[in-house]
Protein backbone atom coordinates (compact mmCIF):
# COMPACT_ATOMS: atom_id res chain seq x y z
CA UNK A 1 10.78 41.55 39.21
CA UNK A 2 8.29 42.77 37.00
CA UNK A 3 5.99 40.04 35.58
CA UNK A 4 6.70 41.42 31.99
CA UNK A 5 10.33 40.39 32.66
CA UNK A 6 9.13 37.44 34.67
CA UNK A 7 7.28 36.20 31.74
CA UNK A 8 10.57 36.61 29.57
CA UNK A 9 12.74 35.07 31.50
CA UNK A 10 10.67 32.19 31.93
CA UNK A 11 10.13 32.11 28.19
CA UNK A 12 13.31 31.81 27.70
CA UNK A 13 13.96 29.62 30.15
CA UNK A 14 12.00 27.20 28.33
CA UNK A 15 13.36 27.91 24.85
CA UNK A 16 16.53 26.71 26.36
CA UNK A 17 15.05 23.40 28.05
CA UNK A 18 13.07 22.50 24.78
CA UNK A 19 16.34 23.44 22.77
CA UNK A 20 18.85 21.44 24.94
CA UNK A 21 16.16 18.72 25.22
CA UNK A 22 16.39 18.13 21.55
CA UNK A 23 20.23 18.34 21.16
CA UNK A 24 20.62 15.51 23.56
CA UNK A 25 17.84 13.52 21.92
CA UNK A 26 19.64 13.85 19.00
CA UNK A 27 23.42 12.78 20.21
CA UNK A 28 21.85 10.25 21.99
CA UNK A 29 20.31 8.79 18.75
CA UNK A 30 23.25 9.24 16.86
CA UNK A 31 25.37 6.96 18.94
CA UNK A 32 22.40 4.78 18.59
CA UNK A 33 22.58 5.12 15.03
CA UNK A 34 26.50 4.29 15.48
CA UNK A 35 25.53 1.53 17.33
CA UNK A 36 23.51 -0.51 15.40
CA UNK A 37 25.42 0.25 12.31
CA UNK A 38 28.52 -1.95 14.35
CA UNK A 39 26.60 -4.16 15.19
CA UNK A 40 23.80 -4.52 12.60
CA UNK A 41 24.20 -8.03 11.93
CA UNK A 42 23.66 -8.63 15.37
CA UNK A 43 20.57 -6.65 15.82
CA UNK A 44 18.80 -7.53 12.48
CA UNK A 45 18.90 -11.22 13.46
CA UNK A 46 17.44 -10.55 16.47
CA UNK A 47 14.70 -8.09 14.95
CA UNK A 48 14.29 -10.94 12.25
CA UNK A 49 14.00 -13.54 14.94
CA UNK A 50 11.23 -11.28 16.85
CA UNK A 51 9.30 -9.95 13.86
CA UNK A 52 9.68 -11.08 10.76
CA UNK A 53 6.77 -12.04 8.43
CA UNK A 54 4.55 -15.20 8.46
CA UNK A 55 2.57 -15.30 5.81
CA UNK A 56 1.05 -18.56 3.75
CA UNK A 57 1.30 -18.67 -0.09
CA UNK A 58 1.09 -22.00 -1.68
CA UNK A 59 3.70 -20.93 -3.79
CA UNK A 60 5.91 -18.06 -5.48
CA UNK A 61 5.51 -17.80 -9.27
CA UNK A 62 7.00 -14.97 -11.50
CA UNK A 63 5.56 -12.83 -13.99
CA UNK A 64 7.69 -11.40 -16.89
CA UNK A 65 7.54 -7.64 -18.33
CA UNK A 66 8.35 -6.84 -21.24
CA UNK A 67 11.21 -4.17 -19.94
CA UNK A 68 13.38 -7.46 -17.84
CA UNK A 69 11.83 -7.66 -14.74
CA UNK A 70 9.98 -10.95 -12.90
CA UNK A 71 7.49 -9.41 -10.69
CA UNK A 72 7.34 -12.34 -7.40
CA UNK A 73 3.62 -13.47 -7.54
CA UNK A 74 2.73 -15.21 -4.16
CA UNK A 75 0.21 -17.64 -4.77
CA UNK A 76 -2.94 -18.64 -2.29
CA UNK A 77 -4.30 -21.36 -3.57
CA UNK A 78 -7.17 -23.02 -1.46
CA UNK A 79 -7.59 -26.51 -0.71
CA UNK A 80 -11.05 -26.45 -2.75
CA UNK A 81 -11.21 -23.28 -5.01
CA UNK A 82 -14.84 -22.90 -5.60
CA UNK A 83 -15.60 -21.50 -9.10
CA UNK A 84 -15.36 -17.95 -8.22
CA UNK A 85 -12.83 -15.39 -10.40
CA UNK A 86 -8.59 -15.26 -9.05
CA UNK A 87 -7.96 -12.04 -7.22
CA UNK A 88 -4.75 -9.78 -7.61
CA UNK A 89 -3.51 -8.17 -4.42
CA UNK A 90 -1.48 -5.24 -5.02
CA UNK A 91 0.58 -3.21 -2.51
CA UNK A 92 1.14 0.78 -2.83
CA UNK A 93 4.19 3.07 -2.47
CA UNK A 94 7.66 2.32 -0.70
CA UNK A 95 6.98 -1.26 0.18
CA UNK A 96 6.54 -4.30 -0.98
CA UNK A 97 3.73 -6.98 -0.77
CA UNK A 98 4.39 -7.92 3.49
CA UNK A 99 2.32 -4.19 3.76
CA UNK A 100 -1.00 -5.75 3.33
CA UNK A 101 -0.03 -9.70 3.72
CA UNK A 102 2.04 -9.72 6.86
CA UNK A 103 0.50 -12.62 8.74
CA UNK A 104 -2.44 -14.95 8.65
CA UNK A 105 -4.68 -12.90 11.04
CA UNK A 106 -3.92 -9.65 9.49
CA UNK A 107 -4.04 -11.09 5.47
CA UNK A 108 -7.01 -10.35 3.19
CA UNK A 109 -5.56 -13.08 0.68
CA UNK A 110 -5.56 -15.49 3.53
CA UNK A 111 -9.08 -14.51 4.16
CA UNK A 112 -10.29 -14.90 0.56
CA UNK A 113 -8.28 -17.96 0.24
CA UNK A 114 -10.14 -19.85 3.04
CA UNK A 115 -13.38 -18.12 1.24
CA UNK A 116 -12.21 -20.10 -1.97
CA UNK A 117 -10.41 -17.96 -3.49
CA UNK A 118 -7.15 -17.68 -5.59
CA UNK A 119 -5.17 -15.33 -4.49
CA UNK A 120 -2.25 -13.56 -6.26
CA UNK A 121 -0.24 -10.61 -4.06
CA UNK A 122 2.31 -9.51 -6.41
CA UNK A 123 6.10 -7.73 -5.25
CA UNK A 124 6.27 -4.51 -8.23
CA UNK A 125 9.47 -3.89 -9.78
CA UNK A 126 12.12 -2.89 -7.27
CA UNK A 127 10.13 -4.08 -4.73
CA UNK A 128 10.13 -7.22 -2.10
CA UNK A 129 11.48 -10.64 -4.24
CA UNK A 130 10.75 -9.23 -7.63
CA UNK A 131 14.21 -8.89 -9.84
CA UNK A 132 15.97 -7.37 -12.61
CA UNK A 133 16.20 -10.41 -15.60
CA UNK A 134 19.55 -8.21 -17.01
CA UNK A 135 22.85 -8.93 -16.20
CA UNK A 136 23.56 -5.15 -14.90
CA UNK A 137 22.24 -2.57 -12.78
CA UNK A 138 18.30 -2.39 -12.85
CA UNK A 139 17.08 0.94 -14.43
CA UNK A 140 15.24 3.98 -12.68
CA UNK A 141 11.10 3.29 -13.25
CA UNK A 142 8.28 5.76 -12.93
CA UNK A 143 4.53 4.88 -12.27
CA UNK A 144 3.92 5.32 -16.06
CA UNK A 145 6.27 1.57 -15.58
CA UNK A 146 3.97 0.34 -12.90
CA UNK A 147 0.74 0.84 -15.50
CA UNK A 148 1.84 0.35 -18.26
CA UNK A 149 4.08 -3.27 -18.03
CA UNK A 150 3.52 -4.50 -14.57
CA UNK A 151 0.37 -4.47 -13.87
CA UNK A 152 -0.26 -5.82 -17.65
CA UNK A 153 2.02 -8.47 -16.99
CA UNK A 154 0.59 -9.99 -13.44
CA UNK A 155 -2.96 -9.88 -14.99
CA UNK A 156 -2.17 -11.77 -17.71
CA UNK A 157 0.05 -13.86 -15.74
CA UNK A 158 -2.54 -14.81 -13.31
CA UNK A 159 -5.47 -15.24 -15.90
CA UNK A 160 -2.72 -17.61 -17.68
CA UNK A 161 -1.72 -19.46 -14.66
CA UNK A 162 -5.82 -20.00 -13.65
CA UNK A 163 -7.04 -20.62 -16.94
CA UNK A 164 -9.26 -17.64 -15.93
CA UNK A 165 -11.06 -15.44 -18.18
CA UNK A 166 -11.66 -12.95 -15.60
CA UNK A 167 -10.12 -11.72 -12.14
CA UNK A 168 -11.24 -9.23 -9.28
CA UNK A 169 -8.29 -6.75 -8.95
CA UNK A 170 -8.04 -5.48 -5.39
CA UNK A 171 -5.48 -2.25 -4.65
CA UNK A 172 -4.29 -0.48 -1.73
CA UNK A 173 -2.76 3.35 -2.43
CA UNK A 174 -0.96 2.69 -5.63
CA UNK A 175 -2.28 -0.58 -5.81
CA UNK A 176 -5.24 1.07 -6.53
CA UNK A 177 -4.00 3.79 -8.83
CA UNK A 178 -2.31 0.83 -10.80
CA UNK A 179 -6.20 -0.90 -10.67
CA UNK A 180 -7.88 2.43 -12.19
CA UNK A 181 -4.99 2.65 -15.22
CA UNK A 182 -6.20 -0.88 -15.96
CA UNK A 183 -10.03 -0.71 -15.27
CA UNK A 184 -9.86 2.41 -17.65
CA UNK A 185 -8.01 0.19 -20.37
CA UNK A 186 -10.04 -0.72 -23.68
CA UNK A 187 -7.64 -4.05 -23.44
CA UNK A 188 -7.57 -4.91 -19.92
CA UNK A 189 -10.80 -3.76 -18.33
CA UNK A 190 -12.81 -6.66 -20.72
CA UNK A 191 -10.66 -8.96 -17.98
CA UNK A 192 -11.64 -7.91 -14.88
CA UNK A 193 -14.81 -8.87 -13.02
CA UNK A 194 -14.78 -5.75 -10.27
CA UNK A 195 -12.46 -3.44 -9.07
CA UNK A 196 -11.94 -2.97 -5.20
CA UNK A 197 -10.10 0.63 -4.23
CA UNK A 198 -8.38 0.68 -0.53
CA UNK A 199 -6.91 4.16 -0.06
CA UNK A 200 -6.17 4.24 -4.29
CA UNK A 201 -6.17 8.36 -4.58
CA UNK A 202 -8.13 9.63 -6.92
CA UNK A 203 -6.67 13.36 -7.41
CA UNK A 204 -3.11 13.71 -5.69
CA UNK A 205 -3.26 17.10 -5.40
CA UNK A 206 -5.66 16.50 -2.08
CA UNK A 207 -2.86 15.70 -0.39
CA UNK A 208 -2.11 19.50 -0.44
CA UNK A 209 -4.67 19.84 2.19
CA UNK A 210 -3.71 16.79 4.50
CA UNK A 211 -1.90 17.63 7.56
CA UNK A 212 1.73 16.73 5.92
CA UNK A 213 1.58 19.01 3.06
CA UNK A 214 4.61 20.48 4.72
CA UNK A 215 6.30 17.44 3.94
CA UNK A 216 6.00 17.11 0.71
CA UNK A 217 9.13 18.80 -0.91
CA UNK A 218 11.12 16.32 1.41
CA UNK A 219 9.71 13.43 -0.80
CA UNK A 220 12.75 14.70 -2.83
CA UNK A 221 15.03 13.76 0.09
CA UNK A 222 14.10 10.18 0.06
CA UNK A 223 16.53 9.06 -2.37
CA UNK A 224 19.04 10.34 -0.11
CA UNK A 225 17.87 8.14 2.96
CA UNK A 226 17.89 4.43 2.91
CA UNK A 227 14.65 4.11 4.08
CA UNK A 228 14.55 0.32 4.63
CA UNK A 229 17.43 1.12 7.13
CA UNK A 230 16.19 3.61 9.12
CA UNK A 231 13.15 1.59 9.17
CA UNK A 232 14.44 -1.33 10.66
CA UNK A 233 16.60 1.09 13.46
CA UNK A 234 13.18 2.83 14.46
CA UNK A 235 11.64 -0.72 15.45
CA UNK A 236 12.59 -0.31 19.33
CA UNK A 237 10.76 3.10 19.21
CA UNK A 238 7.77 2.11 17.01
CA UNK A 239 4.72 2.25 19.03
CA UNK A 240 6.25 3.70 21.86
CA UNK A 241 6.52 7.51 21.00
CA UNK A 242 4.11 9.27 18.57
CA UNK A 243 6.36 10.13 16.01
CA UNK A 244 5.15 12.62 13.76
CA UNK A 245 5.63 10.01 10.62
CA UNK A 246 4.25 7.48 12.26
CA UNK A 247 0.84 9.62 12.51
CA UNK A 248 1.16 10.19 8.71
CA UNK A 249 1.08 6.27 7.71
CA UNK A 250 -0.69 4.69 10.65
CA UNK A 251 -2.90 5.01 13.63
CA UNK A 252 -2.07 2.92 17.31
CA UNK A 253 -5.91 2.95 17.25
CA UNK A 254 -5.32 0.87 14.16
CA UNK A 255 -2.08 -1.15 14.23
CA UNK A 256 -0.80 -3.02 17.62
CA UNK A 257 2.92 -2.57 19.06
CA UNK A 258 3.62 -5.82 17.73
CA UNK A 259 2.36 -4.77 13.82
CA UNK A 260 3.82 -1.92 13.61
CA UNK A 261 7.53 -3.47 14.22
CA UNK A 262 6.45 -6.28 11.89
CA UNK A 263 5.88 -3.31 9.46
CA UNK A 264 9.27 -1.60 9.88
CA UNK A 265 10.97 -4.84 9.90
CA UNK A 266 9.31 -6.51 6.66
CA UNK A 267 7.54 -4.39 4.44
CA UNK A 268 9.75 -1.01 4.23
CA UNK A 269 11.35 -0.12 0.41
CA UNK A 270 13.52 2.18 -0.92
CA UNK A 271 12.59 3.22 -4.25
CA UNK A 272 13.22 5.13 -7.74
CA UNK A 273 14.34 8.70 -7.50
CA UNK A 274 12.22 9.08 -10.88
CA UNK A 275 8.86 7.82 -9.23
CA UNK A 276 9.88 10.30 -6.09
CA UNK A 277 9.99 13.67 -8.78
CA UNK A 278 6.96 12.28 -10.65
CA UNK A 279 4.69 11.83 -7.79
CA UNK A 280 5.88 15.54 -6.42
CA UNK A 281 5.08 17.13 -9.41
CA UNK A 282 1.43 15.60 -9.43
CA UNK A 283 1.02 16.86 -6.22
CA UNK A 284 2.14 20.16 -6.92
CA UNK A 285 0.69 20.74 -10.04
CA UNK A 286 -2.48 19.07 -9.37
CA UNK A 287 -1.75 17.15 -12.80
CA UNK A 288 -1.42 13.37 -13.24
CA UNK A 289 0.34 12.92 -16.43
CA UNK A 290 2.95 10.74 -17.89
CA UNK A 291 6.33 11.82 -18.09
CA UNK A 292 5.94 12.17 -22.03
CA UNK A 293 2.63 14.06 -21.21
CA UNK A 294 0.51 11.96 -23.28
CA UNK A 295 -1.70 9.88 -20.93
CA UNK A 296 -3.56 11.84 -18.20
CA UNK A 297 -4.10 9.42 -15.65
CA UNK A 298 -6.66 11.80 -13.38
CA UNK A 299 -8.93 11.36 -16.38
CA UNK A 300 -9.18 7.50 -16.28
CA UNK A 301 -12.44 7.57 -14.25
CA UNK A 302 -14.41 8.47 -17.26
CA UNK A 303 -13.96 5.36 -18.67
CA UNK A 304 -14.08 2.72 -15.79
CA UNK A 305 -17.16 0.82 -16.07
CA UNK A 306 -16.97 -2.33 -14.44
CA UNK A 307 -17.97 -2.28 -10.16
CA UNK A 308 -15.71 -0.55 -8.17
CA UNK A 309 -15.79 -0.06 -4.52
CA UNK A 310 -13.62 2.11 -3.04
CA UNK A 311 -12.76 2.46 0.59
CA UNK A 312 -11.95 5.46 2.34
CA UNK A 313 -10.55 6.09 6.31
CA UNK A 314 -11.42 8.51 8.36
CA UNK A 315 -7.93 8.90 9.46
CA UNK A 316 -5.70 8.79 6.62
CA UNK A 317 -3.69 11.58 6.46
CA UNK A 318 -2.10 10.04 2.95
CA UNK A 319 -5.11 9.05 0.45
CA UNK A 320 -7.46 11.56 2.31
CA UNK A 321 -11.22 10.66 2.02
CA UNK A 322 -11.71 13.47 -0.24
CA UNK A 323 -9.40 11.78 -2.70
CA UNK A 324 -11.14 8.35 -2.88
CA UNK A 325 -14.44 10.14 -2.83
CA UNK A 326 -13.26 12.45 -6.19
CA UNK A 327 -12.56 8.88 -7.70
CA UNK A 328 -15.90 7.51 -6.91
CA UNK A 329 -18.00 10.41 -7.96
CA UNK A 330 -15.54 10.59 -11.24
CA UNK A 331 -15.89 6.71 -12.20
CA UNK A 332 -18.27 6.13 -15.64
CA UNK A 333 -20.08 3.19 -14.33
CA UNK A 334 -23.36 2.95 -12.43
CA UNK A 335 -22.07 -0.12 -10.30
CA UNK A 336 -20.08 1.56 -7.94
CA UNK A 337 -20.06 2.12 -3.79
CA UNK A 338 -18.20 4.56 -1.33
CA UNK A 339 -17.58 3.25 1.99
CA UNK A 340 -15.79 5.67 4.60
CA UNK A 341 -14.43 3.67 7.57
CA UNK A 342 -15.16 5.12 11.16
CA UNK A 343 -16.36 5.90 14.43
CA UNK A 344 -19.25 7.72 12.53
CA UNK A 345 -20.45 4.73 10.38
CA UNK A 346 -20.41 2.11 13.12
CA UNK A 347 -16.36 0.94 12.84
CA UNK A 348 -14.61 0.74 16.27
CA UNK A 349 -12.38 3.16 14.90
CA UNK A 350 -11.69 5.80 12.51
CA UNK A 351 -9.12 4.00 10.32
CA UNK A 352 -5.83 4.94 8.75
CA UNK A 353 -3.48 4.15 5.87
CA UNK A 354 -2.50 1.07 6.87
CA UNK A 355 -5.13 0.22 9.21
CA UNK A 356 -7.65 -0.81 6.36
CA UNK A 357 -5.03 -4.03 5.08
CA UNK A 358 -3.46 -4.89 8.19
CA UNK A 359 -5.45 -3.34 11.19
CA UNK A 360 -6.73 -5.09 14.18
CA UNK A 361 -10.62 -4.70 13.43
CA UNK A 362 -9.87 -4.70 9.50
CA UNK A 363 -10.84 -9.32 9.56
CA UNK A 364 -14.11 -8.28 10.54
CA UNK A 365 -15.19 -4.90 9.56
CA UNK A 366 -13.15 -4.22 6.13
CA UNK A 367 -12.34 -8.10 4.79
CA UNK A 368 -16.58 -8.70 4.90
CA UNK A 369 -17.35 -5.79 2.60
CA UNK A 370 -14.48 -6.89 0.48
CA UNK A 371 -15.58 -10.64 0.00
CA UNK A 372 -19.47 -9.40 -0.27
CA UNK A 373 -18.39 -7.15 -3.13
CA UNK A 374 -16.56 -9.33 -5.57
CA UNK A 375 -18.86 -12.32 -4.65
CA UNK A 376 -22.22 -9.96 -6.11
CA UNK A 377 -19.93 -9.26 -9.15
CA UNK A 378 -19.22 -12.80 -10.77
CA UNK A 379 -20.46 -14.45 -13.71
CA UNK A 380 -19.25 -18.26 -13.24
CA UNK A 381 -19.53 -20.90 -16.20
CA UNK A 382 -18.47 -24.41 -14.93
CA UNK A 383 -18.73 -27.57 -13.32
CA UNK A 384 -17.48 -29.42 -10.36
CA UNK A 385 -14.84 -31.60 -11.03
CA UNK A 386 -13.51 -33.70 -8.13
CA UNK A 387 -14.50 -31.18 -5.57
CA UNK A 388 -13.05 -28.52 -7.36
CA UNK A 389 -14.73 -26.24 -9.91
CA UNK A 390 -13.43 -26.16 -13.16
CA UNK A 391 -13.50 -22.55 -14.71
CA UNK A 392 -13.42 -22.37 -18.41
């Protein structure tokens, strides 16, 4: 046989392996998918029993918008809070506050709160225990919702609730992007002692250059797909196979087996169709604007002056360093730091989305530069009052 044909048959030969290969992969997980959906009861006790959350809030306390929701607050309070500002915790994108508080080893808020700290970490709307005040169905929200009433509403909440005049406000992906709206804010941004960024993009139209650009149009899928579901079906597989989406939100360098599940299981959302078609459009267009066009949140940076740090990994494949680096070099005021997390700067590993909140390494080589920040930026007026500092 000639070894043109040779090399076509074989090519072929192939084709057909790799294309039968993935039609019984996929049969195979639809009568999974069958499966569990029997028998989901079943299998989400057991998941539940194996991997749910243990985190270690004092307490749950609510903050009120003024659209009808209670945003869930959970509240660290130490046993001797030591006269230093509250801090807000905020999660990011399709989940809810168990993506960056998910259990006492792997907690920044448990790590500030044993610093002395306050610590709130806040559920947005639609997300984790946070609910709809209005006797009917809850109504679709954008991120023009998350800026301008929640994150409003849990700082005032918390400065009420502490008798605080200032906080630190710390924010991972849209955490962050909430943080900057409010930093920017001639209202808000008198409130808040420093500003800490974790993976809070700075120009979404980066993303166009990460390696899941191709994915993008799918975001308009989402609303299609329960996503908290299919979450909580992949857990078997999670850390096992290197699923391309996996690679997208976290590294294995990062996150353990045992994380990872706890991340399908717990911290997973769906969320609002409206967001979904916002968020595409910024990355498409390269414009971050309102949905009535008049607040252009890519040119908040111009007017945040108090510290901000912002942290950047090496490996993030959603807020890509670029991003975080465009907010840094963007931001007003002179008291501000860029930190990429890496092999290259000393980190045992080049961190990923996720990896920075609730990575392995993240207690000592990301919670440190976190603490050391807010501590340099406080300005404390009070007195010790039965082993606990009063602020005023």
């Amino acid at each position: 046989m000639p070894a043109k044909m040779l090399h076509t048959v074989t090519a072929a030969v192939f084709l057909i392996f790799i294309s039968s290969g993935i039609i019984i992969l996929s049969i195979l997980f639809f009568i999974y998918t069958v499966f569990i959906i029997l028998l989901y009861p079943l299998y989400f006790s057991l998941m539940h029993l194996l991997y749910s959350a243990k985190t270690g809030e004092s307490e749950t306390v609510f903050a009120r918008t003024s659209d009808g929701w209670d945003l869930a607050m959970h509240r660290y309070t130490p046993d001797r809070i030591t006269g230093k500002y509250p801090v807000i915790f905020l999660h990011g994108i399709f989940v809810n506050r168990f993506s960056v508080d998910i259990s006492p080893d792997l907690s920044l808020a448990n790590y500030l709160k044993n610093s002395g700290y306050e610590v709130f970490v806040p559920d947005l709307r639609g997300k984790g225990s946070s609910a709809y005040r209005k006797r009917m169905r809850a109504p679709d929200y954008s991120f023009d919702d998350f800026a301008e009433k929640d994150g409003p509403a849990l700082l005032e909440e918390a400065l009420k609730l502490t008798g605080a005049k200032k906080l630190h406000w710390i924010g991972h992906s849209m955490g962050g992007m909430i943080g900057y709206s409010l930093a920017a804010s001639t209202k808000f941004s008198k409130n808040i002692s420093s500003m800490v960024s974790i993976a809070g993009p700075g120009k979404s139209d980066f993303i166009q250059t990460a390696s899941w650009a191709s994915m993008i149009k799918l975001m308009h899928l989402t609303p299609l797909i329960n996503l908290k579901f299919f979450a909580r079906i992949m857990i078997p597989f999670a850390g096992i196979f290197n699923i391309p989406p996996e690679n997208f939100i976290y590294s294995r360098d990062n996150l353990s087996k045992k994380t990872i599940k706890m991340l399908l299981m717990n911290a997973v959302e769906n969320t609002s169709p409206l967001l979904l078609r916002q968020l595409t459009d910024w990355i498409e267009s390269g414009k971050e604007v309102s949905l009535d066009g008049k607040n252009n949140y890519a040119a908040v940076f111009k007017k945040i002056k108090i510290p901000s740090l912002y942290l950047a990994g090496m490996k993030d494949h959603i807020a890509v360093p670029e991003s975080i680096a465009h907010a840094y070099h963007n931001t007003a005021g002179k008291n501000k730091k860029f930190i990429l997390l890496g092999r290259e700067y000393s980190k045992t590993a080049d961190y990923c989305h996720m990896g920075m909140v609730i990575g392995e390494n993240a207690r000592k080589e990301v919670f440190p530069l976190i603490l050391k920040w807010i501590k340099t930026y406080e300005n404390i007026n009070g007195k010790v009052l039965n082993g606990v500092k009063k602020r005023k």
